[in-house]
PDB file of N, CA and C in Angstrom:
ATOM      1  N   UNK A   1      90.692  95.800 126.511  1.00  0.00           N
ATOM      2  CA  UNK A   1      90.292  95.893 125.136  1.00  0.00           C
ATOM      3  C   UNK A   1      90.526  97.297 124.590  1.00  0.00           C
ATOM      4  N   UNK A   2      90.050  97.477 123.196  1.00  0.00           N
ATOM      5  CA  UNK A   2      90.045  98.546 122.929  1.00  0.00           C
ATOM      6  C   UNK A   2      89.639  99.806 123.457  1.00  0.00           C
ATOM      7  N   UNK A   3      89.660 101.272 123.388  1.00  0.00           N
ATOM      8  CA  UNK A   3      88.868 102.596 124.040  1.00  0.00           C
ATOM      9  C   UNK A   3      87.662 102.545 122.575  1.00  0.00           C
ATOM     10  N   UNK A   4      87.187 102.860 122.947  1.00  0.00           N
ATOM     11  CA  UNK A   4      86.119 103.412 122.128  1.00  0.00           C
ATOM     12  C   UNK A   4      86.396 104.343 120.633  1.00  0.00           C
ATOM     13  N   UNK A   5      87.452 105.203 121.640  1.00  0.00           N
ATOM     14  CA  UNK A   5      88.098 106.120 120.351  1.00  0.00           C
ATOM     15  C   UNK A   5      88.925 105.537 119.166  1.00  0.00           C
ATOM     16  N   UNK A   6      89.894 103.962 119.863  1.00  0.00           N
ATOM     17  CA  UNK A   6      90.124 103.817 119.210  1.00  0.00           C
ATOM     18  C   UNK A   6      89.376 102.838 118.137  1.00  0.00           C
ATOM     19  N   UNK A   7      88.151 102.025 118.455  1.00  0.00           N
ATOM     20  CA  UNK A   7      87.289 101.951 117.607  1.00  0.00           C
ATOM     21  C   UNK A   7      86.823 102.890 116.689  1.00  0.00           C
ATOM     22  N   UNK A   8      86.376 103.823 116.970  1.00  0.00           N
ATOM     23  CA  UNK A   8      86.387 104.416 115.915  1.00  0.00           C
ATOM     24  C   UNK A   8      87.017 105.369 115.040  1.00  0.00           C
ATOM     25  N   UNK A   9      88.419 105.579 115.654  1.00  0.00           N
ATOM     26  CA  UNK A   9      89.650 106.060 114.932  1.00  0.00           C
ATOM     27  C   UNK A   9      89.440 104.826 113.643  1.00  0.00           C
ATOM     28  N   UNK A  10      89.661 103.845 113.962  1.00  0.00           N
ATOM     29  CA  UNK A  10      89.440 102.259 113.203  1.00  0.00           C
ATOM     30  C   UNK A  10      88.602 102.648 112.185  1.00  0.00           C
ATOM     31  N   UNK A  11      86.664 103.225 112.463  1.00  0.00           N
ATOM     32  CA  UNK A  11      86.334 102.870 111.420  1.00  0.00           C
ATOM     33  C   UNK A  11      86.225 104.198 110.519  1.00  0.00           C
ATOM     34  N   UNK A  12      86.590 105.098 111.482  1.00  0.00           N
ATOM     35  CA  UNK A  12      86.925 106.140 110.241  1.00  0.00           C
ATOM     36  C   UNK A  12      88.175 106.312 108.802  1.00  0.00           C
ATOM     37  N   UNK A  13      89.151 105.286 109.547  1.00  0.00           N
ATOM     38  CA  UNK A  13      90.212 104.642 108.695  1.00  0.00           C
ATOM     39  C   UNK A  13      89.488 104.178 107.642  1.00  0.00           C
ATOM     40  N   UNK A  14      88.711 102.704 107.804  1.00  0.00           N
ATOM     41  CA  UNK A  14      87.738 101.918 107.197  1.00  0.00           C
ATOM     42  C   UNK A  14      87.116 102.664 105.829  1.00  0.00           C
ATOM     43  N   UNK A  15      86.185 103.777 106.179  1.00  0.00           N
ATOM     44  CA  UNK A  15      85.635 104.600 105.504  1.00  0.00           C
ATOM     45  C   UNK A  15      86.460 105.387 104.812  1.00  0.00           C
ATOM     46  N   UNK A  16      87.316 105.883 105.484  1.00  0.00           N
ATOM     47  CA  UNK A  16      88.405 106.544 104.153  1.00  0.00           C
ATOM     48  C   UNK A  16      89.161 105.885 102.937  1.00  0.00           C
ATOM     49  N   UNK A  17      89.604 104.507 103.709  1.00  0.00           N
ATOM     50  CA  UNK A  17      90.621 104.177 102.921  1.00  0.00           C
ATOM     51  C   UNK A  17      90.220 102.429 102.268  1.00  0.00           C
ATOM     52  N   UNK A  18      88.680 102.428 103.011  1.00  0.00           N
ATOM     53  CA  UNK A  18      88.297 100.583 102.598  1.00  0.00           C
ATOM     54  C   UNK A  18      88.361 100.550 101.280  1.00  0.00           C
ATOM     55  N   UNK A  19      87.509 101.392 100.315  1.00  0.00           N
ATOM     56  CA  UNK A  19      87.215 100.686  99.039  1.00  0.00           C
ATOM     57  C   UNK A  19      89.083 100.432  98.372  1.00  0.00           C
ATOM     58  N   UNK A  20      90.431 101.400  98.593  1.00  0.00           N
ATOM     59  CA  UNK A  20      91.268 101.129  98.369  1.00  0.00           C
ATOM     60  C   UNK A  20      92.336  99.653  98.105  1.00  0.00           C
ATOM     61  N   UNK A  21      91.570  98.764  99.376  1.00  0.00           N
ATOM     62  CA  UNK A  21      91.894  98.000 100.035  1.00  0.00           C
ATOM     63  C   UNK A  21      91.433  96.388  99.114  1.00  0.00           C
ATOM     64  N   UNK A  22      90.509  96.823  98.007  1.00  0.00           N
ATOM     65  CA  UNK A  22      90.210  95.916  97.354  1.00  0.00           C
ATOM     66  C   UNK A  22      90.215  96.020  95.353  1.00  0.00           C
ATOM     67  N   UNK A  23      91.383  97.427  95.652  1.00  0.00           N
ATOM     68  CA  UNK A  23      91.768  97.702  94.231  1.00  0.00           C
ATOM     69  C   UNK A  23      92.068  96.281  93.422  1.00  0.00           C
ATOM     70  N   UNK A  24      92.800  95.273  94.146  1.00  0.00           N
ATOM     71  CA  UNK A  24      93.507  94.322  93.186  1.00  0.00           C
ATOM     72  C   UNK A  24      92.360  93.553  92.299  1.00  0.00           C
ATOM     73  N   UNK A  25      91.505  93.487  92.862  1.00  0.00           N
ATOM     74  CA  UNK A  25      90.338  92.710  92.920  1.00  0.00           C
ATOM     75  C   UNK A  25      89.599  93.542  91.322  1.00  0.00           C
ATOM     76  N   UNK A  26      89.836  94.387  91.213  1.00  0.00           N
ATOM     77  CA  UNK A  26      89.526  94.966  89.922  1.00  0.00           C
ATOM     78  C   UNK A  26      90.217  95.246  88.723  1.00  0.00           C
ATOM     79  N   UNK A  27      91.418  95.499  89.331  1.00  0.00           N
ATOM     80  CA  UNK A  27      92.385  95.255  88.078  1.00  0.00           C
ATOM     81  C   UNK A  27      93.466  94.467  88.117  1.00  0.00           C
ATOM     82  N   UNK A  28      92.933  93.991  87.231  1.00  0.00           N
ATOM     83  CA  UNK A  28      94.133  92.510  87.167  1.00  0.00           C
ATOM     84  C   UNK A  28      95.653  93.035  86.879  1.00  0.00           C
ATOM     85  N   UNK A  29      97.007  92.215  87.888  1.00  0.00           N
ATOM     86  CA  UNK A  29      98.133  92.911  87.639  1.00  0.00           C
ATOM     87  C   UNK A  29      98.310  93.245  88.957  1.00  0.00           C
ATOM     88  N   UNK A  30      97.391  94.052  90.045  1.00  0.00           N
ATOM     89  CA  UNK A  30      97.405  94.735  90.852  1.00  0.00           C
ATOM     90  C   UNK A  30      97.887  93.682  92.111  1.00  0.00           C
ATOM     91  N   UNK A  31      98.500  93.575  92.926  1.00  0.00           N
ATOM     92  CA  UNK A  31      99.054  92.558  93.686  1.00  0.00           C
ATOM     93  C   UNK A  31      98.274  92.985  94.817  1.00  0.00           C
ATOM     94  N   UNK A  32      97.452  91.996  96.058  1.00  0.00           N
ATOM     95  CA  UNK A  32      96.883  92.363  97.459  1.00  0.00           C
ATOM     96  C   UNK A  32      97.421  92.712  98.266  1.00  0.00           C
ATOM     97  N   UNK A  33      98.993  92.871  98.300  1.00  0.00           N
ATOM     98  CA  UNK A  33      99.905  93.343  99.306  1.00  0.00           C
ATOM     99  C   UNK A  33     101.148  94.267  98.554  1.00  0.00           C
ATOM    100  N   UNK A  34     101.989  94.719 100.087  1.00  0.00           N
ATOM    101  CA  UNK A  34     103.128  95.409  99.611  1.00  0.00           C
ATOM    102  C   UNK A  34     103.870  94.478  99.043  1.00  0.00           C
ATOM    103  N   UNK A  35     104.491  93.382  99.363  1.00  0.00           N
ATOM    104  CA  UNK A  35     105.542  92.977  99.469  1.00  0.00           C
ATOM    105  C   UNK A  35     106.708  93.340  98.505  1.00  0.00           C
ATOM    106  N   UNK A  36     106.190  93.583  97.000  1.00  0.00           N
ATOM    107  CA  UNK A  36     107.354  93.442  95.903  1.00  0.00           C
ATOM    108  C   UNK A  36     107.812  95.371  96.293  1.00  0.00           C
ATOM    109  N   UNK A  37     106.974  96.366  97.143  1.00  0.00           N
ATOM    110  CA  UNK A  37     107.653  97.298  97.499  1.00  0.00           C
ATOM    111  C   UNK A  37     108.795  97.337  98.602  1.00  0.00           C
ATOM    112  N   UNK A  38     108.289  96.251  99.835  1.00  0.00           N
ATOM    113  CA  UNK A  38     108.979  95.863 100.677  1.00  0.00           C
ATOM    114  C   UNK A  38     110.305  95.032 100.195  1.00  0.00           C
ATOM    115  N   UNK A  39     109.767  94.570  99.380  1.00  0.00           N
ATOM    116  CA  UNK A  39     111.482  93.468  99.016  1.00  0.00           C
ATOM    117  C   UNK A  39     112.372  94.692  98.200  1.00  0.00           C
ATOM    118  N   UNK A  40     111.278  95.831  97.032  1.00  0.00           N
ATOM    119  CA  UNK A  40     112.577  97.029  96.834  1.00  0.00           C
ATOM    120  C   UNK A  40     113.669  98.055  97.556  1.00  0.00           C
ATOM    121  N   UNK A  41     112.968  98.008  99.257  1.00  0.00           N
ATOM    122  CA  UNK A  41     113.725  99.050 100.297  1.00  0.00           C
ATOM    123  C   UNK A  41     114.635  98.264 100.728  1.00  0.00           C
ATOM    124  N   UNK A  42     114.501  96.661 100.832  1.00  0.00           N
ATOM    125  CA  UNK A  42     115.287  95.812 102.067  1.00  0.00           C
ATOM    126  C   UNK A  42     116.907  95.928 101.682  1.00  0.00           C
ATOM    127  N   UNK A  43     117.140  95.973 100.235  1.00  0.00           N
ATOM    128  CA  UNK A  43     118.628  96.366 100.723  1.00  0.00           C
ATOM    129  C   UNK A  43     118.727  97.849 101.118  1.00  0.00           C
ATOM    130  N   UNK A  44     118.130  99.065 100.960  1.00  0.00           N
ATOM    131  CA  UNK A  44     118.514 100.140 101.782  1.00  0.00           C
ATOM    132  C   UNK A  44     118.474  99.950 103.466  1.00  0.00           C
ATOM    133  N   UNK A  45     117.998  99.035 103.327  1.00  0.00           N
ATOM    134  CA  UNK A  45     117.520  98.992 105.536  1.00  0.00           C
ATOM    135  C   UNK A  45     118.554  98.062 105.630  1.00  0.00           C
ATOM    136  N   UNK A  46     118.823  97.098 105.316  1.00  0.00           N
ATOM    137  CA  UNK A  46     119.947  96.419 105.305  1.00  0.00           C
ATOM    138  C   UNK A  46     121.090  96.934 105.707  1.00  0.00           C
ATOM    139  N   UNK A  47     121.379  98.136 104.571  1.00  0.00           N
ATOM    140  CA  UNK A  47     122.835  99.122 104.605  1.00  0.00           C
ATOM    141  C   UNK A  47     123.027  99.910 105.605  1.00  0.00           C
ATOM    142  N   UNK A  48     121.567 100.593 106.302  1.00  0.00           N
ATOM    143  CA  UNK A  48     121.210 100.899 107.195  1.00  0.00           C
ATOM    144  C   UNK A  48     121.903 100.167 108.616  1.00  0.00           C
ATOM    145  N   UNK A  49     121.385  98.730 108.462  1.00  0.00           N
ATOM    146  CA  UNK A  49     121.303  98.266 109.753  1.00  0.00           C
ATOM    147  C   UNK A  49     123.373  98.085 110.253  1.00  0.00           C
ATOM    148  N   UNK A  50     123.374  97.537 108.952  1.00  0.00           N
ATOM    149  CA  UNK A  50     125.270  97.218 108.577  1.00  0.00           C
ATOM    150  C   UNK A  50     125.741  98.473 109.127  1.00  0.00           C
ATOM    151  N   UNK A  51     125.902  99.875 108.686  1.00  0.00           N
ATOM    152  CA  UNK A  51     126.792 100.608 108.972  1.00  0.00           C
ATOM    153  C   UNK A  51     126.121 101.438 110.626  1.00  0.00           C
ATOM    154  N   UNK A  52     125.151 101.068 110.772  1.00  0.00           N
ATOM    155  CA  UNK A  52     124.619 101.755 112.097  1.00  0.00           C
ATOM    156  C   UNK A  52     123.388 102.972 111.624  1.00  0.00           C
ATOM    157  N   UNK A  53     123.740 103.570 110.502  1.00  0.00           N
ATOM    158  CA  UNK A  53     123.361 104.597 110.020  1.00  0.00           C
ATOM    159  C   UNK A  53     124.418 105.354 109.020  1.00  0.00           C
ATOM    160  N   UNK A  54     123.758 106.172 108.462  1.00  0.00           N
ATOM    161  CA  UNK A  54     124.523 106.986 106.931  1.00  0.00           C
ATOM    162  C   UNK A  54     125.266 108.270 108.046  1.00  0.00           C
ATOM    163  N   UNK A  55     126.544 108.621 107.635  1.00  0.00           N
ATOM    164  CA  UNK A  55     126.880 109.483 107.883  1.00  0.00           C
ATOM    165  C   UNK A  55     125.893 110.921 107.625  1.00  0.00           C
ATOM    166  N   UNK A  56     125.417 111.473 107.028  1.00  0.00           N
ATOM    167  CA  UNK A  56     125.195 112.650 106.654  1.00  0.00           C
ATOM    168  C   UNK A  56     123.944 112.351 105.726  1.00  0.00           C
ATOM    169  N   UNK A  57     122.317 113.318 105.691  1.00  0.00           N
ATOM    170  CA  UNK A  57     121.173 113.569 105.189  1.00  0.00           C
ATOM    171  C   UNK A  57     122.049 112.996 103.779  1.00  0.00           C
ATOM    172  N   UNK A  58     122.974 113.833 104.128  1.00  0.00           N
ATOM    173  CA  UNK A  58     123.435 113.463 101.474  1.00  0.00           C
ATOM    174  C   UNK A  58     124.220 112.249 101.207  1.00  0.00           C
ATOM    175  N   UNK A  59     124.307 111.977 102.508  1.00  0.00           N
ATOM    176  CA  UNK A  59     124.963 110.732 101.902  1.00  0.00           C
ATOM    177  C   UNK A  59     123.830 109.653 101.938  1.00  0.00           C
ATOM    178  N   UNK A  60     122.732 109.535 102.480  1.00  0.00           N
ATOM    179  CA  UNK A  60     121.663 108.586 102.471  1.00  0.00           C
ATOM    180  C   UNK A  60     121.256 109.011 101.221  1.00  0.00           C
ATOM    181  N   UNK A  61     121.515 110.487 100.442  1.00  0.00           N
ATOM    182  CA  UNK A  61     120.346 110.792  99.624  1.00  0.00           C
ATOM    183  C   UNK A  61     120.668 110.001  98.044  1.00  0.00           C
ATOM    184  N   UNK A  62     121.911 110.317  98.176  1.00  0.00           N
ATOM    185  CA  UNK A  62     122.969 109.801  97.311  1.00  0.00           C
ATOM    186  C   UNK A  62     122.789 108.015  97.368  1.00  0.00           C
ATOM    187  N   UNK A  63     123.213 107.636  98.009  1.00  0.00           N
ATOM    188  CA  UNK A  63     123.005 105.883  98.325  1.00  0.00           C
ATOM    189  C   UNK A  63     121.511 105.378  98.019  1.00  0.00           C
ATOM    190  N   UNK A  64     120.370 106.608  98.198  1.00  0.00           N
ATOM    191  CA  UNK A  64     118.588 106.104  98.116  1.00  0.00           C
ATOM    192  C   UNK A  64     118.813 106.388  96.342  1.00  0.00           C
ATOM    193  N   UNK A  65     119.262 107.640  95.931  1.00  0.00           N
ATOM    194  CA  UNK A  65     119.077 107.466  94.460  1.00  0.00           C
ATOM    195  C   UNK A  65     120.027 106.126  93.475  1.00  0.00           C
ATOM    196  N   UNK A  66     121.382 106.319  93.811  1.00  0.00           N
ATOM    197  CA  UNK A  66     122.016 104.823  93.091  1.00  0.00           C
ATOM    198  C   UNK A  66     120.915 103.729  93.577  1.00  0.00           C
ATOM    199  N   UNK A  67     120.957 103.329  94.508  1.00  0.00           N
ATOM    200  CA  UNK A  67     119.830 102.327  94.666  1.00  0.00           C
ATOM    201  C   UNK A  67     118.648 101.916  93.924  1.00  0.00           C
ATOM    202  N   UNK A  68     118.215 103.590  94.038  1.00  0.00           N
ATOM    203  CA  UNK A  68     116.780 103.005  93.062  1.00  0.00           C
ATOM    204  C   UNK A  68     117.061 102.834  91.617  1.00  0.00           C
ATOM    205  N   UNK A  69     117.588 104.096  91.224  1.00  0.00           N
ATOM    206  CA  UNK A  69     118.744 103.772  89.714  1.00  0.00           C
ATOM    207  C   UNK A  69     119.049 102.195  89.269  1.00  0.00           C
ATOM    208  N   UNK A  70     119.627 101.778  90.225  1.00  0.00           N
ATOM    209  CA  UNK A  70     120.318 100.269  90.378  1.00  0.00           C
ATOM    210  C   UNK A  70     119.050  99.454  89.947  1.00  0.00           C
ATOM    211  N   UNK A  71     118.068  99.135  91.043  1.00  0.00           N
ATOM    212  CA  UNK A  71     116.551  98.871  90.706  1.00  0.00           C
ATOM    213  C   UNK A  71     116.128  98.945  89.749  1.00  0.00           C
ATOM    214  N   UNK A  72     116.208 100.161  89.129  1.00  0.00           N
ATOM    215  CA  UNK A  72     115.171 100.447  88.406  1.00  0.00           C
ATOM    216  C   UNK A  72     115.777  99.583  86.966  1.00  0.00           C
ATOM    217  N   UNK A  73     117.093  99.625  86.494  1.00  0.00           N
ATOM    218  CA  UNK A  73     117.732  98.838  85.641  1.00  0.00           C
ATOM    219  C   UNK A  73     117.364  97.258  85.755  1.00  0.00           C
ATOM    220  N   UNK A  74     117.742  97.170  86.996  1.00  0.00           N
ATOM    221  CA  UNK A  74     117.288  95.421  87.160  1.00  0.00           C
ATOM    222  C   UNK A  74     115.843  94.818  86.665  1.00  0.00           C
ATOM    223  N   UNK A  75     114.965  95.941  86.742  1.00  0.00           N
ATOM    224  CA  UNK A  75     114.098  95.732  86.674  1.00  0.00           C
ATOM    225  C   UNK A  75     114.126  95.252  85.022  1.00  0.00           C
ATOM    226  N   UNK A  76     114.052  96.578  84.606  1.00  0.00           N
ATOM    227  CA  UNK A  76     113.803  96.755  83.375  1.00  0.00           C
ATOM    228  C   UNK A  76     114.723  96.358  82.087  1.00  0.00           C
ATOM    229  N   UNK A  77     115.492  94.680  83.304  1.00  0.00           N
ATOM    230  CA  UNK A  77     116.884  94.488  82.211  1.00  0.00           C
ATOM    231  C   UNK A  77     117.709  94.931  81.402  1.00  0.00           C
ATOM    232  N   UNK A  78     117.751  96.281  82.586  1.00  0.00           N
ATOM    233  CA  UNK A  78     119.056  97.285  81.489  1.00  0.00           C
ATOM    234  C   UNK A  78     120.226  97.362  81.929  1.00  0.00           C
ATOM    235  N   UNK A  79     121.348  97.077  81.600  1.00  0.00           N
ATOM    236  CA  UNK A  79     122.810  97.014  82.168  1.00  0.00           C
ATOM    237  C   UNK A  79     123.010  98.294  82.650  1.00  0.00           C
ATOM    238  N   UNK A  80     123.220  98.242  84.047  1.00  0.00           N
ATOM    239  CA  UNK A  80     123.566  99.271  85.292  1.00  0.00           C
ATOM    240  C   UNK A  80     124.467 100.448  84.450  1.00  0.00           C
ATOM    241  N   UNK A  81     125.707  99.749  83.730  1.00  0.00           N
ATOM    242  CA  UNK A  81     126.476 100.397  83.868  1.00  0.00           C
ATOM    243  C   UNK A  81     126.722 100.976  82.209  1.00  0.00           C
ATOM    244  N   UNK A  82     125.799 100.592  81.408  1.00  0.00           N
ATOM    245  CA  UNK A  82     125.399 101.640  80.354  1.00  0.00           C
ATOM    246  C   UNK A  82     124.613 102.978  80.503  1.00  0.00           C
ATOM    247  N   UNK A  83     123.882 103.048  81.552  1.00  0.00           N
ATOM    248  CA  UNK A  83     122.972 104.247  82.252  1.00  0.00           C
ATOM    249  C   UNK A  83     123.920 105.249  82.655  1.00  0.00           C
ATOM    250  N   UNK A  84     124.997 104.769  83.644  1.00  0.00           N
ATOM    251  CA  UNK A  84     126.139 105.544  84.287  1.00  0.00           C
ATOM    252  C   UNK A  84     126.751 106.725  83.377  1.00  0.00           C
ATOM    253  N   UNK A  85     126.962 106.436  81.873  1.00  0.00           N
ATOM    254  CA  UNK A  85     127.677 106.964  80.942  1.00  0.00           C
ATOM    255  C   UNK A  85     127.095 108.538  80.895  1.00  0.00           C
ATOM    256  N   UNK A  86     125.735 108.339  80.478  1.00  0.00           N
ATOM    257  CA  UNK A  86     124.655 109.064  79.842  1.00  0.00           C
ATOM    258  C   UNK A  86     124.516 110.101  81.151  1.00  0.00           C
ATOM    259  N   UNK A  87     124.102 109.513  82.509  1.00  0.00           N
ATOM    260  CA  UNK A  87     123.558 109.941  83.434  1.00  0.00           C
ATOM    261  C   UNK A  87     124.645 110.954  83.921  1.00  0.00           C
ATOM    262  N   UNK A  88     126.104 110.283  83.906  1.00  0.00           N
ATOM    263  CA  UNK A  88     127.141 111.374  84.713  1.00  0.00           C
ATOM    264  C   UNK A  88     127.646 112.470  83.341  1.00  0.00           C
ATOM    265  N   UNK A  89     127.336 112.158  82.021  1.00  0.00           N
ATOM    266  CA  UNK A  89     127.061 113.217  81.253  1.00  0.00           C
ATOM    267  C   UNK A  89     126.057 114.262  81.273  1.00  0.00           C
ATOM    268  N   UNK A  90     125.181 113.592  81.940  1.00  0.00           N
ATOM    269  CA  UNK A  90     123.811 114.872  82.138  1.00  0.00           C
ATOM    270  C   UNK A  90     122.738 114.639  81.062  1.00  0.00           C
ATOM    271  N   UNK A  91     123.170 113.799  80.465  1.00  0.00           N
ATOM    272  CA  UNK A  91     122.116 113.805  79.127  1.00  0.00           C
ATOM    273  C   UNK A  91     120.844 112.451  79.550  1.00  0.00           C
ATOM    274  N   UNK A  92     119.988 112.904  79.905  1.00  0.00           N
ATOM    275  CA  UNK A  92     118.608 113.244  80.849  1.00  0.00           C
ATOM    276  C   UNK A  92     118.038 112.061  79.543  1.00  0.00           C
ATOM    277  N   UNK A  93     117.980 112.454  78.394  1.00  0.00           N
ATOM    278  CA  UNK A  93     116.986 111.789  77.576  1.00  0.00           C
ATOM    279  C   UNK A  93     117.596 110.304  77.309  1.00  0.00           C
ATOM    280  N   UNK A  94     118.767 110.281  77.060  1.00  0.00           N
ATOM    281  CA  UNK A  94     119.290 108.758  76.866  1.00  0.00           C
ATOM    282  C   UNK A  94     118.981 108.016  78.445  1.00  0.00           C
ATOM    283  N   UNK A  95     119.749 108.575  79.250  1.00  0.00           N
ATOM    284  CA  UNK A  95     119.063 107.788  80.489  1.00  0.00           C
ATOM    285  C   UNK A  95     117.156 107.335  80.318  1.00  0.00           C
ATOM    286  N   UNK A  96     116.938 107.985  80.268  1.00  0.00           N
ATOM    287  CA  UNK A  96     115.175 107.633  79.960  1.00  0.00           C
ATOM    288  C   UNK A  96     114.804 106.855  78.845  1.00  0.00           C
ATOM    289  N   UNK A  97     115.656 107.262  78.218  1.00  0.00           N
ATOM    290  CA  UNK A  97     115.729 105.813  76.752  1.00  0.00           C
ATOM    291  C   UNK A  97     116.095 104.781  76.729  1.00  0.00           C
ATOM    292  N   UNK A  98     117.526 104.452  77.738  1.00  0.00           N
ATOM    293  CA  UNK A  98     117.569 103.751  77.834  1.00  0.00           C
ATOM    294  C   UNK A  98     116.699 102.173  79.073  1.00  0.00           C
ATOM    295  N   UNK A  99     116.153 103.364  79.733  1.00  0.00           N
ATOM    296  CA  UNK A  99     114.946 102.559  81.423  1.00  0.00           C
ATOM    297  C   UNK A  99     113.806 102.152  80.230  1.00  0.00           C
ATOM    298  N   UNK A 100     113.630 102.519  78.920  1.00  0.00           N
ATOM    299  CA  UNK A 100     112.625 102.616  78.287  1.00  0.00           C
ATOM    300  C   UNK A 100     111.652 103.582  78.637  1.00  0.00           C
ATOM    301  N   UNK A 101     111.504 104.836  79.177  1.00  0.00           N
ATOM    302  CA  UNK A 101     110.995 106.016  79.638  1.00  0.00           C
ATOM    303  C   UNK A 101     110.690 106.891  78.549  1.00  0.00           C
ATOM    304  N   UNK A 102     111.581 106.940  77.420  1.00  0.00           N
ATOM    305  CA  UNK A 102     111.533 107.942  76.629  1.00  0.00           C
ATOM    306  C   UNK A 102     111.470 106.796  75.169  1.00  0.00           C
ATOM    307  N   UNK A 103     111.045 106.693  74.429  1.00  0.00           N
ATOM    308  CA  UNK A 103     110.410 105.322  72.928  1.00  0.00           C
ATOM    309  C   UNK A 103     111.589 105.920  71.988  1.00  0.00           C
ATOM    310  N   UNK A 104     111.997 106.763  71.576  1.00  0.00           N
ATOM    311  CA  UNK A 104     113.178 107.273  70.738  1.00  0.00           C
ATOM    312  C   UNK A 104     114.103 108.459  71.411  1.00  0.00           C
ATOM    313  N   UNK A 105     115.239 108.212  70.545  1.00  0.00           N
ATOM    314  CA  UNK A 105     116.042 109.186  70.849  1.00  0.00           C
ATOM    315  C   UNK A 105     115.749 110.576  70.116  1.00  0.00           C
ATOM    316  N   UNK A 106     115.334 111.957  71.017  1.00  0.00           N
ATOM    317  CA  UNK A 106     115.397 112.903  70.643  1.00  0.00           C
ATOM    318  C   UNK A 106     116.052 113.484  68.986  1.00  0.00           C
ATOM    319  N   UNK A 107     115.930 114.203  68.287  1.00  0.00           N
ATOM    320  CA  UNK A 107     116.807 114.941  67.827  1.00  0.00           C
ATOM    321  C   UNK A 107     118.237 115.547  68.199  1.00  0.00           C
ATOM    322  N   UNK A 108     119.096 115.783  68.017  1.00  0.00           N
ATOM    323  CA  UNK A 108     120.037 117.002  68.025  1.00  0.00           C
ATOM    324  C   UNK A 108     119.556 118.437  67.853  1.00  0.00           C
ATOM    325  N   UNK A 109     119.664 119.016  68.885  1.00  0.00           N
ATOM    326  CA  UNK A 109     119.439 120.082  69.165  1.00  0.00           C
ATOM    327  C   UNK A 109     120.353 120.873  67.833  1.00  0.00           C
TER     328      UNK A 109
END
């Protein structure tokens, strides 16, 4: 069975992190599990599992940001490849305008 310690490694967990554990339960919206975070990584672990691993720290870093980018459009039913324009221009505020992040377009500087 368990050690002792790890009983109460257990309920010191409990005590730190219980009332957390029943957030959903108060605000409605709030889902009782990961899953819809788990279903957002599975194609990075996927790509993962396919090529063996990423060549190089920047090339994972690069592949984790398009990804979430990618995501984050799907989500928010915005065509992938209207973001691309704005984003490899640098112009920061249309990208956010267009995720719906930013409610209007800035001025002209």
């Amino acid at each position: 069975g368990p050690a002792n310690a790890d009983i109460e490694r257990m309920i010191k967990r409990f005590e730190k992190y219980g009332p957390c554990l029943f957030t959903y339960l108060e605000h409605p919206g709030v889902m009782p599990d990961n899953n819809a975070a788990e279903r957002e990584i599975r194609p990075f672990v996927v790509q993962r599992k396919i090529s063996g691993n990423f060549i190089s720290p920047e090339v994972m870093k690069i592949y984790s940001n398009h990804m979430s980018l990618y995501r984050t459009c799907k989500r928010n039913n915005v065509n992938f490849e209207e973001v691309i324009i704005p984003l490899l221009k640098g112009d920061t505020n249309e990208v956010l305008r267009l995720l719906g992040l930013l409610k209007s377009k800035p001025p002209p500087c």
